[in-house]
C-alpha atoms as a PDB file:
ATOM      1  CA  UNK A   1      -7.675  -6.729 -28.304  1.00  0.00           C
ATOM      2  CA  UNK A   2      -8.612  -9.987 -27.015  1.00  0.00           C
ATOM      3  CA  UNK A   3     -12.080  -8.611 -25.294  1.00  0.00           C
ATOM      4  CA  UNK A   4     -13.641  -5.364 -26.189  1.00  0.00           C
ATOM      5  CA  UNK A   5     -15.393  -3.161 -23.603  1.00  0.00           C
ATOM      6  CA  UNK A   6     -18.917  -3.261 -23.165  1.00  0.00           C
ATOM      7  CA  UNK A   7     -19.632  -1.512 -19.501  1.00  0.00           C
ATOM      8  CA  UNK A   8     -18.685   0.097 -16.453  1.00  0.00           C
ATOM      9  CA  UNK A   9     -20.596  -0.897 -13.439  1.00  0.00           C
ATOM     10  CA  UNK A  10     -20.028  -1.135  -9.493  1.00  0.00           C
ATOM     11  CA  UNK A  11     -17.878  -4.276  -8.951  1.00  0.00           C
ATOM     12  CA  UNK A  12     -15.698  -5.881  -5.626  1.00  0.00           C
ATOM     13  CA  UNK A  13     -12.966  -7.739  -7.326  1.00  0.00           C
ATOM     14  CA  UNK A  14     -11.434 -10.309  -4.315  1.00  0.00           C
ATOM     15  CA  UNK A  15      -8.092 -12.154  -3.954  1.00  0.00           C
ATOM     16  CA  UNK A  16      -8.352 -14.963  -1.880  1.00  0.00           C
ATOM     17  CA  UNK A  17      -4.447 -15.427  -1.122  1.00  0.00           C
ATOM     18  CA  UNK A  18      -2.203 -19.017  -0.269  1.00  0.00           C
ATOM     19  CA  UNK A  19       0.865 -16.738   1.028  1.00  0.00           C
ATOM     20  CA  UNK A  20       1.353 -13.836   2.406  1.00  0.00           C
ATOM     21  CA  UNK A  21       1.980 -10.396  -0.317  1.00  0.00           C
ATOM     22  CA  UNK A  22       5.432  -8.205  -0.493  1.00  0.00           C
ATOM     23  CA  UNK A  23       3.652  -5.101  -0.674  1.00  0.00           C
ATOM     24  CA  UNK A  24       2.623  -1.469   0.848  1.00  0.00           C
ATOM     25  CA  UNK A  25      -0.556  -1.459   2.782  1.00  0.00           C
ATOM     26  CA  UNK A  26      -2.506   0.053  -0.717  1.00  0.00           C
ATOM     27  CA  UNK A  27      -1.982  -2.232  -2.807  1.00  0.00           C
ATOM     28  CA  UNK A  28      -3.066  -1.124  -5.673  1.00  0.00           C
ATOM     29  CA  UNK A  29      -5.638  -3.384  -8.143  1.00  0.00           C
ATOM     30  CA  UNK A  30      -5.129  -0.570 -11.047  1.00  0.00           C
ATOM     31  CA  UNK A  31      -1.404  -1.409 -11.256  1.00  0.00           C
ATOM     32  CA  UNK A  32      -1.969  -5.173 -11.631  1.00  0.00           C
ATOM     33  CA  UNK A  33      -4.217  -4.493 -14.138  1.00  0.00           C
ATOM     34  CA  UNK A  34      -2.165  -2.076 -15.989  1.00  0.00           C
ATOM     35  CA  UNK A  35       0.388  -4.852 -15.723  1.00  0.00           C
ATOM     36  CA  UNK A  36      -1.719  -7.375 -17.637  1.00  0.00           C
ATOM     37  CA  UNK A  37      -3.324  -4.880 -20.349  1.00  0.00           C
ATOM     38  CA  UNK A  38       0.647  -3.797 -21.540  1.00  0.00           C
ATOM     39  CA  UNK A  39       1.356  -7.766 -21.566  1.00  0.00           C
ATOM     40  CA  UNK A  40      -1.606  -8.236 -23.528  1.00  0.00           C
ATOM     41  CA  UNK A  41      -1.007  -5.739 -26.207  1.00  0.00           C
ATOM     42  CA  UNK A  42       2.685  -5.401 -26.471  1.00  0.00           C
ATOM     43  CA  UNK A  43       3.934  -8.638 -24.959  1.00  0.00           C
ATOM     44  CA  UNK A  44       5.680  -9.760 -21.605  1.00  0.00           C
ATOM     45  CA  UNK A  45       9.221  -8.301 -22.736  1.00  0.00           C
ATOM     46  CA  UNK A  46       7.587  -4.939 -22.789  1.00  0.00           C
ATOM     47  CA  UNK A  47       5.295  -5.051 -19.913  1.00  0.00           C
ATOM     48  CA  UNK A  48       8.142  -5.241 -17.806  1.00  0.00           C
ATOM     49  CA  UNK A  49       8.244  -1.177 -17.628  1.00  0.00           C
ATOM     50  CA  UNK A  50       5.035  -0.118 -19.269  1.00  0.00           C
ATOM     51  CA  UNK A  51       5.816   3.412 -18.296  1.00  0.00           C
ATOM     52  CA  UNK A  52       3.833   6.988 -19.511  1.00  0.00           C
ATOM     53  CA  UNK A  53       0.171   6.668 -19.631  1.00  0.00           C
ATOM     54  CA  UNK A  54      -1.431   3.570 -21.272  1.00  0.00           C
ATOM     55  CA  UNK A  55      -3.897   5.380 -23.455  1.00  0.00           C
ATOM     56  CA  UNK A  56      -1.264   7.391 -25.216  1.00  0.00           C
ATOM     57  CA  UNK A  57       0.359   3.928 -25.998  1.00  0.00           C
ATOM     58  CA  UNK A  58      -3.081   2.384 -26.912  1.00  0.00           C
ATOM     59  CA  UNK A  59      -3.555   0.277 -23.831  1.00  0.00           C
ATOM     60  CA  UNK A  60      -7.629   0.206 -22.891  1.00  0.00           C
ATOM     61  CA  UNK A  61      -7.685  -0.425 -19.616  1.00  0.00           C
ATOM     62  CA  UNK A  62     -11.190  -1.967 -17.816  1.00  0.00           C
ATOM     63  CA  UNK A  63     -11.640   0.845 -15.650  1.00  0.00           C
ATOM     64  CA  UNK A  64     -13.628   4.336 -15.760  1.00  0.00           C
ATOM     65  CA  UNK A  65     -11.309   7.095 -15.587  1.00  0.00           C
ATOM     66  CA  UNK A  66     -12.245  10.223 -13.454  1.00  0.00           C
ATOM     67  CA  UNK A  67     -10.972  13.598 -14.457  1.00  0.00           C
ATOM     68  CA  UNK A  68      -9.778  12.190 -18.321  1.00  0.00           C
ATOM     69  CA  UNK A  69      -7.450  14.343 -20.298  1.00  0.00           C
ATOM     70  CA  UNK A  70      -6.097  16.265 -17.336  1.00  0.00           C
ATOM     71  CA  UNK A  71      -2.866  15.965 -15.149  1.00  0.00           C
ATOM     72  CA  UNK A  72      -4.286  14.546 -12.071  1.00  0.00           C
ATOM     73  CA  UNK A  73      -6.279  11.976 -14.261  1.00  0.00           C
ATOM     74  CA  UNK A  74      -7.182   8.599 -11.952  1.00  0.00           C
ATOM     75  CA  UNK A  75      -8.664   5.453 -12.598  1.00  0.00           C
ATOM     76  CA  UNK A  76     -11.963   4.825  -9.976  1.00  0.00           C
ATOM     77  CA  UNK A  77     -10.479   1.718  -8.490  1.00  0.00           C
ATOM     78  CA  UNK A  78      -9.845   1.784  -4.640  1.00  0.00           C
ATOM     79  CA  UNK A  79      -6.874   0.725  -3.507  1.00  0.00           C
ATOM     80  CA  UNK A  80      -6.805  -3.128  -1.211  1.00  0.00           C
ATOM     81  CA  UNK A  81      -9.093  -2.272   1.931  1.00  0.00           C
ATOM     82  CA  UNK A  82      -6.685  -3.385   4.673  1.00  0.00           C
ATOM     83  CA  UNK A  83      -8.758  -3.959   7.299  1.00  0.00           C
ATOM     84  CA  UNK A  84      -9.757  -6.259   8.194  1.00  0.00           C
ATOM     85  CA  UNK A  85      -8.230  -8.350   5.719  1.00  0.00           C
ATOM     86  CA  UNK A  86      -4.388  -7.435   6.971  1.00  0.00           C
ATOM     87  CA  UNK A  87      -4.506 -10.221   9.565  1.00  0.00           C
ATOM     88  CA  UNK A  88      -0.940  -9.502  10.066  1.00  0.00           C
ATOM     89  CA  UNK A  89       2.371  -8.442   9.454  1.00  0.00           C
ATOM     90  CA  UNK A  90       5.569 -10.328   9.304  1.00  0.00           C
ATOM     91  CA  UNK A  91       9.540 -10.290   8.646  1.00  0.00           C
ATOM     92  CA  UNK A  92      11.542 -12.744   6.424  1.00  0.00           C
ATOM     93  CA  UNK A  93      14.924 -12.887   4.682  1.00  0.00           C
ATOM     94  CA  UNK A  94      15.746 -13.415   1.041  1.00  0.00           C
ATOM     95  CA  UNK A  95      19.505 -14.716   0.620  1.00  0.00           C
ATOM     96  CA  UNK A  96      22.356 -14.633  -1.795  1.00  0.00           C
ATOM     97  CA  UNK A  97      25.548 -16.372  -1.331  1.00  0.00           C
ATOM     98  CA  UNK A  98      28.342 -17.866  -3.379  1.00  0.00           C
ATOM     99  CA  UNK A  99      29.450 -21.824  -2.163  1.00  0.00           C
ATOM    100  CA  UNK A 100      32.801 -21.601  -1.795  1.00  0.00           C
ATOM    101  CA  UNK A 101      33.596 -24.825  -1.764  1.00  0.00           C
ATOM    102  CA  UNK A 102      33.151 -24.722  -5.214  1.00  0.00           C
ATOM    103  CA  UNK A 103      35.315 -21.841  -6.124  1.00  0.00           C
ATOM    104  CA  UNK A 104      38.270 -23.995  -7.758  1.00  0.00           C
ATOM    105  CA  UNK A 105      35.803 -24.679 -10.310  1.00  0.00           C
ATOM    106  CA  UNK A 106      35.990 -20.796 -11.943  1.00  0.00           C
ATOM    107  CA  UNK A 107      37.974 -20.374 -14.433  1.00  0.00           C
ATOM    108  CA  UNK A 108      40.336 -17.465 -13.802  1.00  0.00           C
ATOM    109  CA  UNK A 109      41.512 -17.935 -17.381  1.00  0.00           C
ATOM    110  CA  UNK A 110      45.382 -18.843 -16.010  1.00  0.00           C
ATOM    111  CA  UNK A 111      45.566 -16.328 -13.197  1.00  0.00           C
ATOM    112  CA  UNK A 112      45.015 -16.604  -9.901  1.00  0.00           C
ATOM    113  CA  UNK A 113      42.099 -15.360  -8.717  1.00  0.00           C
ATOM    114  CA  UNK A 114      39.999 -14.886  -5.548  1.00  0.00           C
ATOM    115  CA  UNK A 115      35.931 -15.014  -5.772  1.00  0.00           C
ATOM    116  CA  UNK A 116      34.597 -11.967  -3.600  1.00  0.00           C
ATOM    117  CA  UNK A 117      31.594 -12.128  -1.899  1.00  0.00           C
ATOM    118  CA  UNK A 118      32.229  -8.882  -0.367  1.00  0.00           C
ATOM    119  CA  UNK A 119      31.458  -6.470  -3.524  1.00  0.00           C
ATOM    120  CA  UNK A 120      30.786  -7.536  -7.287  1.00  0.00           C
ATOM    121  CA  UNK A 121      29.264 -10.156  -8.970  1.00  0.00           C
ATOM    122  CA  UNK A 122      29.679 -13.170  -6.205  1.00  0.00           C
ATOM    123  CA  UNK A 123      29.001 -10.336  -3.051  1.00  0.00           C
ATOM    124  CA  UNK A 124      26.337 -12.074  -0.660  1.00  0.00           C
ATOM    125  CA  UNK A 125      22.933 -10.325   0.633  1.00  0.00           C
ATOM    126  CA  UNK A 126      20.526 -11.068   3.373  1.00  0.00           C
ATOM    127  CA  UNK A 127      17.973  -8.581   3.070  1.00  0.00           C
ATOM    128  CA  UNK A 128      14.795  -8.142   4.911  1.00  0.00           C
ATOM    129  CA  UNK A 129      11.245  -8.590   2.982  1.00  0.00           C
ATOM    130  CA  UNK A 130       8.710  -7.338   4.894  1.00  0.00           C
ATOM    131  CA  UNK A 131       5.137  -9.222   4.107  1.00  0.00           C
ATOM    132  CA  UNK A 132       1.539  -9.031   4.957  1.00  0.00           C
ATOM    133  CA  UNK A 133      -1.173 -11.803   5.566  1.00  0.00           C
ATOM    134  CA  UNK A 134      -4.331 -12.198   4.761  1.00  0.00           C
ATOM    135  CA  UNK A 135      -7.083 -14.937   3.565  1.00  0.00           C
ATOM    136  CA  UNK A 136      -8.294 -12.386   0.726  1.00  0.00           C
ATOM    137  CA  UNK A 137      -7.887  -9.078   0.067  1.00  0.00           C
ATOM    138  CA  UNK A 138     -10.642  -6.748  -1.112  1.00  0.00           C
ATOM    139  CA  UNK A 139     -11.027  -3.952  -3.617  1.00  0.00           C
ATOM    140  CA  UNK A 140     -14.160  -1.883  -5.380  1.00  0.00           C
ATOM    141  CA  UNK A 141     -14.195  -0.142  -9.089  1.00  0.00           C
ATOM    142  CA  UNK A 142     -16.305   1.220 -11.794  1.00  0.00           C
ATOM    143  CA  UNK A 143     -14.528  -1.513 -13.932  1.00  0.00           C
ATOM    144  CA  UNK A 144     -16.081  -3.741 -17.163  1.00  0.00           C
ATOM    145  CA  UNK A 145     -16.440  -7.184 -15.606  1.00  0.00           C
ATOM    146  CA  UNK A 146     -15.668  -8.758 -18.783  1.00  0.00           C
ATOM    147  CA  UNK A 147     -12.188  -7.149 -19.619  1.00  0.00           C
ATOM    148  CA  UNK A 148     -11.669  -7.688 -15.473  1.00  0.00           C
ATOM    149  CA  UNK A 149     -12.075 -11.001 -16.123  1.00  0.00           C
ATOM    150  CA  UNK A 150     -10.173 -11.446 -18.743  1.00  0.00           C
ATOM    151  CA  UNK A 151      -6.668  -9.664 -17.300  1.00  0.00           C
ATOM    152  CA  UNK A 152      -7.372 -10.995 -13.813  1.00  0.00           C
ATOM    153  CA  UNK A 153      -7.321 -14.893 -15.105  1.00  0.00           C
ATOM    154  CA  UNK A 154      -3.944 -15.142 -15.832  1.00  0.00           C
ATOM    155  CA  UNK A 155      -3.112 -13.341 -12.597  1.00  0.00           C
ATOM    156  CA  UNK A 156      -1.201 -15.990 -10.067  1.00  0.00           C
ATOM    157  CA  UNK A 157       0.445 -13.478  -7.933  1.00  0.00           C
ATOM    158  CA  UNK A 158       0.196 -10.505  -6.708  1.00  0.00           C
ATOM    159  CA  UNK A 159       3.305  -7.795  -4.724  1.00  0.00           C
ATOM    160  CA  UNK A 160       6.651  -8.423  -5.124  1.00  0.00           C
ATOM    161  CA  UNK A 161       8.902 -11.388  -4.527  1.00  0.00           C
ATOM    162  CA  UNK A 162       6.853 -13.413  -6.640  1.00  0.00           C
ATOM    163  CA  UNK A 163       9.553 -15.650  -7.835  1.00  0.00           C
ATOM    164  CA  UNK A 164       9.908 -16.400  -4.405  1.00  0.00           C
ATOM    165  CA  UNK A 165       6.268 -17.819  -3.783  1.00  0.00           C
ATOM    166  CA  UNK A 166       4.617 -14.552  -1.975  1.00  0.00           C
ATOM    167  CA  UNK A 167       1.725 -13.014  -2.781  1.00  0.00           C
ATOM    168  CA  UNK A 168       0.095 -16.748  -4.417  1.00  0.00           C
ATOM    169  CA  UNK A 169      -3.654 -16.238  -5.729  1.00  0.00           C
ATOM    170  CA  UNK A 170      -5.902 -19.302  -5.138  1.00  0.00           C
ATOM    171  CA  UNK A 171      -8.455 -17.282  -7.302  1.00  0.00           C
ATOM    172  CA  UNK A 172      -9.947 -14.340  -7.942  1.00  0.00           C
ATOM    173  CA  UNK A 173     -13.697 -13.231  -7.797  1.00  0.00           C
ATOM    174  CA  UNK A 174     -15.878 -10.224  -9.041  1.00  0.00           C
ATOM    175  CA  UNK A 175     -19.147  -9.944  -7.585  1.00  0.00           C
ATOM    176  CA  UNK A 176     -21.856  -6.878  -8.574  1.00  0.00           C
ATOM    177  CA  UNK A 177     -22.537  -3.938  -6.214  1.00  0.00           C
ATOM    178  CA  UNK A 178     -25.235  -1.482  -5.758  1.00  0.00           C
ATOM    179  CA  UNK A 179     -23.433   1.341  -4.732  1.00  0.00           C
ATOM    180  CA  UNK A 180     -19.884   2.727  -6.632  1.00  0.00           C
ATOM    181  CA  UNK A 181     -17.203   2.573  -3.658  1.00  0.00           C
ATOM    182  CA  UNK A 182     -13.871   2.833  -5.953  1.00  0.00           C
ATOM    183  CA  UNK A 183     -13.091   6.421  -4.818  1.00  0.00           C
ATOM    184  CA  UNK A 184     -15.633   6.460  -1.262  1.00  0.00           C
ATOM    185  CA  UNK A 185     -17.420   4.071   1.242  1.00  0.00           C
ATOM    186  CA  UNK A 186     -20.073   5.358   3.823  1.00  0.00           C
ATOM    187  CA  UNK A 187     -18.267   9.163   3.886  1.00  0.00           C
ATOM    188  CA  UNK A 188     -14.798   7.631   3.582  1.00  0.00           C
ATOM    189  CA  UNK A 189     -12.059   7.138   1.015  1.00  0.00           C
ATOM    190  CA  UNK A 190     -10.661   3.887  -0.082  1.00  0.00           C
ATOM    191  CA  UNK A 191      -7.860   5.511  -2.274  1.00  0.00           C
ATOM    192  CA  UNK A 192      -6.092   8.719  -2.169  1.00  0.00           C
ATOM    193  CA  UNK A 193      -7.419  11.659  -4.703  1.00  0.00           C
ATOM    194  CA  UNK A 194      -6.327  14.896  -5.427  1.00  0.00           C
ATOM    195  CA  UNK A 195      -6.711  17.358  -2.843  1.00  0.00           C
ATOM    196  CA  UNK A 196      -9.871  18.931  -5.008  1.00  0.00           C
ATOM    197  CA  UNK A 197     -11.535  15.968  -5.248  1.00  0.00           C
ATOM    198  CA  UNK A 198     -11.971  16.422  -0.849  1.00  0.00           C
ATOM    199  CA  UNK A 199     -15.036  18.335  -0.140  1.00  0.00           C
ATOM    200  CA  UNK A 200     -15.490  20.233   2.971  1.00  0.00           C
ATOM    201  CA  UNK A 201     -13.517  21.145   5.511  1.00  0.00           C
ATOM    202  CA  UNK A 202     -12.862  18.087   7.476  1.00  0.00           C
ATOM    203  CA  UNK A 203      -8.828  17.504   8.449  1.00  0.00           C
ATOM    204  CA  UNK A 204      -6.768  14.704   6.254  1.00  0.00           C
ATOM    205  CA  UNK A 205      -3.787  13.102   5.927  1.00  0.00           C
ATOM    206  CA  UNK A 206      -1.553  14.580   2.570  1.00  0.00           C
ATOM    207  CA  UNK A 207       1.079  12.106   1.425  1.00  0.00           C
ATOM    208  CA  UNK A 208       3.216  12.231  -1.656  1.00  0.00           C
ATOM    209  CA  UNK A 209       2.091   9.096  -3.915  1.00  0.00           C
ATOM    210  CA  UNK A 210       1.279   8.059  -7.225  1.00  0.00           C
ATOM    211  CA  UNK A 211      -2.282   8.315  -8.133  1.00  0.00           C
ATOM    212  CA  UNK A 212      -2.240   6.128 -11.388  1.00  0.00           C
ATOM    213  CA  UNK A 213       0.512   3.134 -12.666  1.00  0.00           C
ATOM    214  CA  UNK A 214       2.839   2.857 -13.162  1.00  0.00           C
ATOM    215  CA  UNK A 215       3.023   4.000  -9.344  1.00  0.00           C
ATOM    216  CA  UNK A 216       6.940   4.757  -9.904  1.00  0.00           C
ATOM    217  CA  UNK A 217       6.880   6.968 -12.179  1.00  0.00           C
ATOM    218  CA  UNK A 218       7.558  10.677 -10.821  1.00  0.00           C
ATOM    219  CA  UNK A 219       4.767  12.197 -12.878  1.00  0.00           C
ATOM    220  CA  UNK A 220       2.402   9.994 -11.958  1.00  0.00           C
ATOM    221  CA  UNK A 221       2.955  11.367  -8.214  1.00  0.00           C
ATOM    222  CA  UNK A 222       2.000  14.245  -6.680  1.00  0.00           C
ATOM    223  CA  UNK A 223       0.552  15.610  -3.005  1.00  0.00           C
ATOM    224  CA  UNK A 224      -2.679  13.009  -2.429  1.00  0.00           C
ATOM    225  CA  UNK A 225      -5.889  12.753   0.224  1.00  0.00           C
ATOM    226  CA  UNK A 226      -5.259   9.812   1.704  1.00  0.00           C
ATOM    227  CA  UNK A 227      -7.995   6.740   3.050  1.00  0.00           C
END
């Protein structure tokens, strides 16, 4: 391991963003941190699909985990806190087409040939990528602020689409808290826990989601108390 884990504390870990992010409204920090910890210790190639739990495969992660060893296992990280740093919400297109003026350039090995840009390897896409804005985006965790530092410096981007310029990180900062808000803020939940982890009898929202990364993953998703 390039850093070795010394303590968990209270932390607000910000993104202060050039471009808008190709993501959901949560956002979450653990997955981009999960991200960087399987790069770290197995290498990009890998880290594409990281997959299973990280522990099992040796990945430490800088990040308490609440309820370890069991099914419904989490790390205490809140997911991005969208308002009001969702300044708002947009539509653009990413595209795909073949130049046809160039097509008597292909070697159809003799044959005569046709390129199709309805199906198959030439077919042509305009598809919609939805994106939100913000200046900076905002999360809390019981996290070590030296392994957070660490993953989070090589960290340029953030969503999806990055190829494509979204989600751009100007830089990242982690500033000390007093109180732990990765799970709850003032009476209110800035991630979505197991429905045991709710106490009282107050109505909330249940939504089918992951609750660790990779996010994907079926068994990492079950019925969840949402923010």
């Amino acid at each position: 391991m390039s850093w070795r884990r010394s303590r968990f504390e209270p932390l607000k870990v910000t993104a202060h963003l050039r471009t808008g992010v190709v993501a959901d409204q949560w956002l979450p920090l653990d997955g981009i941190l999960l991200y960087q910890a399987c790069r770290d210790a197995f290498g990009p190639q890998l880290a594409t699909l990281p997959g299973g739990s990280p522990e099992k495969q040796g990945v430490e992660m800088p990040l308490l985990i609440i309820h370890p060893g069991e099914p419904d296992w989490y790390y205490a990280c809140s997911w991005a806190q969208p308002q009001p740093w969702w300044l708002a919400e947009g539509k653009d297109y990413w595209n795909k087409r073949f130049d046809v003026q160039f097509a008597d350039l292909i070697d159809f090995k003799g044959r005569r040939g046709k390129v199709m840009i309805e199906q198959g390897r030439y077919k042509a896409y305009h598809m919609p990528v939805f994106y939100r804005v913000a200046k900076q985006v905002e999360w809390y965790c019981m996290g070590d602020p030296r392994g957070l530092r660490f993953f989070l410096s090589t960290v340029t981007h953030i969503g999806k689409k990055i190829s494509q310029g979204w989600g751009r990180v100007i830089r990242w900062e982690i500033e000390p808290l007093t109180e732990d808000w990765s799970v709850r803020r003032e009476g209110k939940r800035t991630r979505g826990v197991p429905v045991r982890d709710v106490a009282g009898n107050r109505p909330f929202n249940v939504i089918y989601y992951g609750i660790r990364p990779s996010y994907y993953r079926k068994e990492n998703q079950m019925p969840l108390a949402m923010p």
